[in-house]
Protein backbone atom coordinates (compact mmCIF):
# COMPACT_ATOMS: atom_id res chain seq x y z
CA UNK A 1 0.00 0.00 0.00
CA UNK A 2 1.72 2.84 -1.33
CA UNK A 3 1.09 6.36 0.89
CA UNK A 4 0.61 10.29 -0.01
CA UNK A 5 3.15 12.23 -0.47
CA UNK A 6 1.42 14.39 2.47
CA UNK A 7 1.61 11.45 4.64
CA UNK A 8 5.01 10.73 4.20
CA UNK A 9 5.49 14.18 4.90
CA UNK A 10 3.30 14.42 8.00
CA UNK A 11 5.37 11.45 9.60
CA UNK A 12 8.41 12.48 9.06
CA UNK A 13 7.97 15.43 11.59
CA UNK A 14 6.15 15.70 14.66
CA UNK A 15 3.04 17.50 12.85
CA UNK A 16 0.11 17.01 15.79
CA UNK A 17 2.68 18.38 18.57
CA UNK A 18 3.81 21.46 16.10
CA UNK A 19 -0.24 21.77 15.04
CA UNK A 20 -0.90 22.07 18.67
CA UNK A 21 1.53 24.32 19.90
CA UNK A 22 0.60 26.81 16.59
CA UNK A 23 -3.43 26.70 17.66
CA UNK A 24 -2.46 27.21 21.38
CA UNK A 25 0.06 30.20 20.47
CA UNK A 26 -2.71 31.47 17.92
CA UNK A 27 -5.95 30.73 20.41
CA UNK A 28 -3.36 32.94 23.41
CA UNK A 29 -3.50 35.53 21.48
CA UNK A 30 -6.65 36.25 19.73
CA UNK A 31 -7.77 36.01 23.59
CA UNK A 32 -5.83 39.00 24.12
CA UNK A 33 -7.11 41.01 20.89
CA UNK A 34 -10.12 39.82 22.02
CA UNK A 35 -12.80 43.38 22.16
CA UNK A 36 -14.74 41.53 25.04
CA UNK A 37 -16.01 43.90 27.98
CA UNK A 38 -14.39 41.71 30.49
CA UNK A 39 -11.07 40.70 30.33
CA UNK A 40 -9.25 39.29 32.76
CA UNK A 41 -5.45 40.94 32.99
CA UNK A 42 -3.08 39.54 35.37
CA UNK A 43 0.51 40.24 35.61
CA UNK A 44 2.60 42.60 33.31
CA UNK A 45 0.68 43.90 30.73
CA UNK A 46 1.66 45.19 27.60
CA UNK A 47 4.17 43.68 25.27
CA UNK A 48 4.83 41.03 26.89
CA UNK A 49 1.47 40.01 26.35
CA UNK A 50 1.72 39.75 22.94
CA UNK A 51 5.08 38.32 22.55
CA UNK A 52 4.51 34.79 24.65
CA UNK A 53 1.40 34.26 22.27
CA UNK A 54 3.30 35.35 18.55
CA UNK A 55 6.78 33.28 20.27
CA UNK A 56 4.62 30.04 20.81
CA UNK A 57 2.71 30.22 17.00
CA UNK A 58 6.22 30.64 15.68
CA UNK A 59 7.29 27.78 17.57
CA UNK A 60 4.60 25.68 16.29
CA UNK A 61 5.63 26.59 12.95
CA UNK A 62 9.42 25.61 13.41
CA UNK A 63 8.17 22.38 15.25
CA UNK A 64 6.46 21.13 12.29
CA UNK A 65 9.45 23.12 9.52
CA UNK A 66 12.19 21.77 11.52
CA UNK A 67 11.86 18.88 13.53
CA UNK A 68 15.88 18.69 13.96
CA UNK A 69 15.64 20.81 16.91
CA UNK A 70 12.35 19.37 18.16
CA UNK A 71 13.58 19.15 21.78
CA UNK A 72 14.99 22.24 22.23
CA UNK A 73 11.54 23.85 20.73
CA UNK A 74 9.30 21.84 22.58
CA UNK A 75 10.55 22.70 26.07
CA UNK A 76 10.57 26.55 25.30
CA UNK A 77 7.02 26.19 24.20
CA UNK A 78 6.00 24.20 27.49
CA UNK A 79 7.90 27.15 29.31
CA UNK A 80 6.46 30.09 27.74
CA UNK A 81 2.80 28.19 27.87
CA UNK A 82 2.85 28.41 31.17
CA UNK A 83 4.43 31.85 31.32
CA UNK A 84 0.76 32.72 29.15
CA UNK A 85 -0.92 31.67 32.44
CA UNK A 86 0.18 35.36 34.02
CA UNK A 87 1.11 37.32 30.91
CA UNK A 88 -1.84 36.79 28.86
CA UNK A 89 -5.67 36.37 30.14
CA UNK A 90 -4.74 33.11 32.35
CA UNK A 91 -3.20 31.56 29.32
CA UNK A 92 -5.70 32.20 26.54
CA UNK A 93 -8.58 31.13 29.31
CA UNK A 94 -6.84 28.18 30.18
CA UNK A 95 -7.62 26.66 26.60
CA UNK A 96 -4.74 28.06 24.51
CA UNK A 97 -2.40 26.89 27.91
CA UNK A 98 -3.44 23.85 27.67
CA UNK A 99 -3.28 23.12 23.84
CA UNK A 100 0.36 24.24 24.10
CA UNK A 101 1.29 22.16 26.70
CA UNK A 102 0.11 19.29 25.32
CA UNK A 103 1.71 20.06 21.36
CA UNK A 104 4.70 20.20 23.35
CA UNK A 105 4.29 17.05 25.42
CA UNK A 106 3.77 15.21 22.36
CA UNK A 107 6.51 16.93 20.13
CA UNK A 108 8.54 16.03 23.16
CA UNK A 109 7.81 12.37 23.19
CA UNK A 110 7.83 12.26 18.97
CA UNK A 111 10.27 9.33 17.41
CA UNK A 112 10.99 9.78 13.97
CA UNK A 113 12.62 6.27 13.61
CA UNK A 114 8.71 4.41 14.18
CA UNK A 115 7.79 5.78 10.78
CA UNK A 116 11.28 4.83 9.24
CA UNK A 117 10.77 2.68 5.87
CA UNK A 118 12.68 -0.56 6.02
CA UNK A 119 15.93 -1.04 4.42
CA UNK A 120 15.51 -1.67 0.75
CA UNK A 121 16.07 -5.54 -0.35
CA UNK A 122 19.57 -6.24 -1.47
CA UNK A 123 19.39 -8.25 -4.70
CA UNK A 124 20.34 -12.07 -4.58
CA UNK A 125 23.89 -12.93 -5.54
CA UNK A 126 24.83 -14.34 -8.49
CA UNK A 127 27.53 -16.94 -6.83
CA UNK A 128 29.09 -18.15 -10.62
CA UNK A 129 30.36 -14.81 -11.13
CA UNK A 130 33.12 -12.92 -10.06
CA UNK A 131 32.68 -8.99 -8.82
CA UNK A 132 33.36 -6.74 -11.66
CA UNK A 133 37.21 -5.31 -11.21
CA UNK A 134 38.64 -2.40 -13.72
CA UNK A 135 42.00 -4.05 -15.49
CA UNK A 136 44.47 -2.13 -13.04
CA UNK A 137 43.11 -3.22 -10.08
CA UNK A 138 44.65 -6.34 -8.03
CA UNK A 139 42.23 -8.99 -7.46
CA UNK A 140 40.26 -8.80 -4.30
CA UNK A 141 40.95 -10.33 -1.39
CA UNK A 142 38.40 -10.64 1.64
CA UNK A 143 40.36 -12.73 4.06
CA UNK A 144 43.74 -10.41 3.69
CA UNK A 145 44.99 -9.58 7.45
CA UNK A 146 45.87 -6.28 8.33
CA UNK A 147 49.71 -5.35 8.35
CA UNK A 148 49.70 -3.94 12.16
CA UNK A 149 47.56 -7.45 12.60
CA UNK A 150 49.19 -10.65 14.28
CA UNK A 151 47.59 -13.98 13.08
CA UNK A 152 45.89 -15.75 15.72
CA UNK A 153 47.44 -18.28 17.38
CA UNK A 154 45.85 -20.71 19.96
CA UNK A 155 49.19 -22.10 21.38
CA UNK A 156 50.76 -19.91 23.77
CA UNK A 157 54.27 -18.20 22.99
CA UNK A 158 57.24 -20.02 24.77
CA UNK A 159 58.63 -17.96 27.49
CA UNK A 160 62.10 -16.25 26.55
CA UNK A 161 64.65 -18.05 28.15
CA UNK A 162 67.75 -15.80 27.27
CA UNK A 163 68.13 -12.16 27.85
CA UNK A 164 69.50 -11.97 24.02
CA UNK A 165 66.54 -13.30 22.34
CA UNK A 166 64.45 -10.84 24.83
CA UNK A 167 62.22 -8.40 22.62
CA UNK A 168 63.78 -4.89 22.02
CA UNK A 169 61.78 -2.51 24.62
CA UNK A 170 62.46 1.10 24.57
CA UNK A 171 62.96 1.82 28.10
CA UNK A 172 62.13 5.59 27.52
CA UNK A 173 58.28 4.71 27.43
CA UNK A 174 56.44 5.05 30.47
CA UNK A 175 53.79 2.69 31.21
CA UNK A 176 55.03 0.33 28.91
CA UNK A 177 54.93 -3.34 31.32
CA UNK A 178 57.05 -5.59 30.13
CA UNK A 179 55.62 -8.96 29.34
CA UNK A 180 55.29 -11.38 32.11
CA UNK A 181 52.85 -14.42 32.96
CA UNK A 182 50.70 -12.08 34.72
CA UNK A 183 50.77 -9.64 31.82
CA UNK A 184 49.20 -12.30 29.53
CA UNK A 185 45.17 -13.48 29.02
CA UNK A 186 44.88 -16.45 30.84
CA UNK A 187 44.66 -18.49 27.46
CA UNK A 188 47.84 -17.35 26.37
CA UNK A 189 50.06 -17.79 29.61
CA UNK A 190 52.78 -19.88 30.08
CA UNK A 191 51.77 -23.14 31.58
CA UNK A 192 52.66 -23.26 35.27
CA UNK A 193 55.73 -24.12 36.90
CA UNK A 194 58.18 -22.32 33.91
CA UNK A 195 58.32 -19.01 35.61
CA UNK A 196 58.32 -18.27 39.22
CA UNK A 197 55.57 -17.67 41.70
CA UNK A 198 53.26 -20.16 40.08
């Protein structure tokens, strides 16, 4: 079932939260425009009025426009929804408050990986043919160690017996320890009874 491009769209975002938020913001303010004989004012008056309604529409708008900083937007917009509650007719009459805080709960709690579309298929193999290599290139190689790599070995190394056929170690380094029994994994020490202590 193949979706709309406005659906894809839509999910890809954290549209209710952002759609919220916007009617909240926009619901704040026409609440304060509002030519009704009785308003309720409390708190500062003014411009700050208008700004915490105009900040949280605008914040709607990034919420849905860019859902990158979703986070960041939707904790501003819980903050300045309930700054409404004394800056701007108890927060829209509680209505606009509450449609804020609850676009920015949900922007809050959005994931965008639930809508994520699956990995595409990779084709099958064809197992009779080789990979396709320009003329210049070496063949490939998948098994070909490392250079800094030592090949794994499940026997563990004899113990140097002679100071002369000790490994060179620069004794300049700090915290380089020099290899002993107890230096090892316990796979790879020496068996007991060759050095000391054991």
């Amino acid at each position: 079932m193949t979706r709309s491009k406005f659906w894809q769209w839509r999910h890809a975002r954290p549209f209710w939260g952002g759609l919220f938020v916007f009617l909240g913001g926009t619901e704040i303010f026409l609440t304060v425009k509002a030519p009704l004989p009785v308003i309720v004012h409390v708190g500062m008056q003014g411009f700050i009025g208008y700004l915490v309604p105009i900040l949280l529409a605008l914040l709607g708008l990034l919420i849905i426009f860019s859902p990158a900083q979703r986070l960041f937007y939707s904790m501003v917009a819980a903050v300045l929804a309930l700054a409404s509650w004394l800056t701007s007719n108890l927060g829209g009459f509680i209505v606009g408050l509450l449609l804020a805080l609850v676009g920015s709960a949900l922007t809050f709690a959005w994931s965008p990986s639930k809508y994520a579309p699956p990995p595409p298929a990779a084709p099958p193999a064809d197992l009779d043919e080789a990979p396709y290599q320009e003329k210049d290139e070496a063949p490939y190689r998948d098994e070909a160690p490392y250079r800094d790599e030592a090949p794994y070995r499940d026997e563990a190394p004899a113990p140097y017996r002679d100071e002369d056929e000790a490994p060179y170690q620069d004794a300049e380094a700090p915290g380089v320890q020099p290899e002993t029994s107890h230096s090892l994994p316990r796979h790879r020490r020496p068996e007991p009874g060759l050095l000391s202590g054991e």
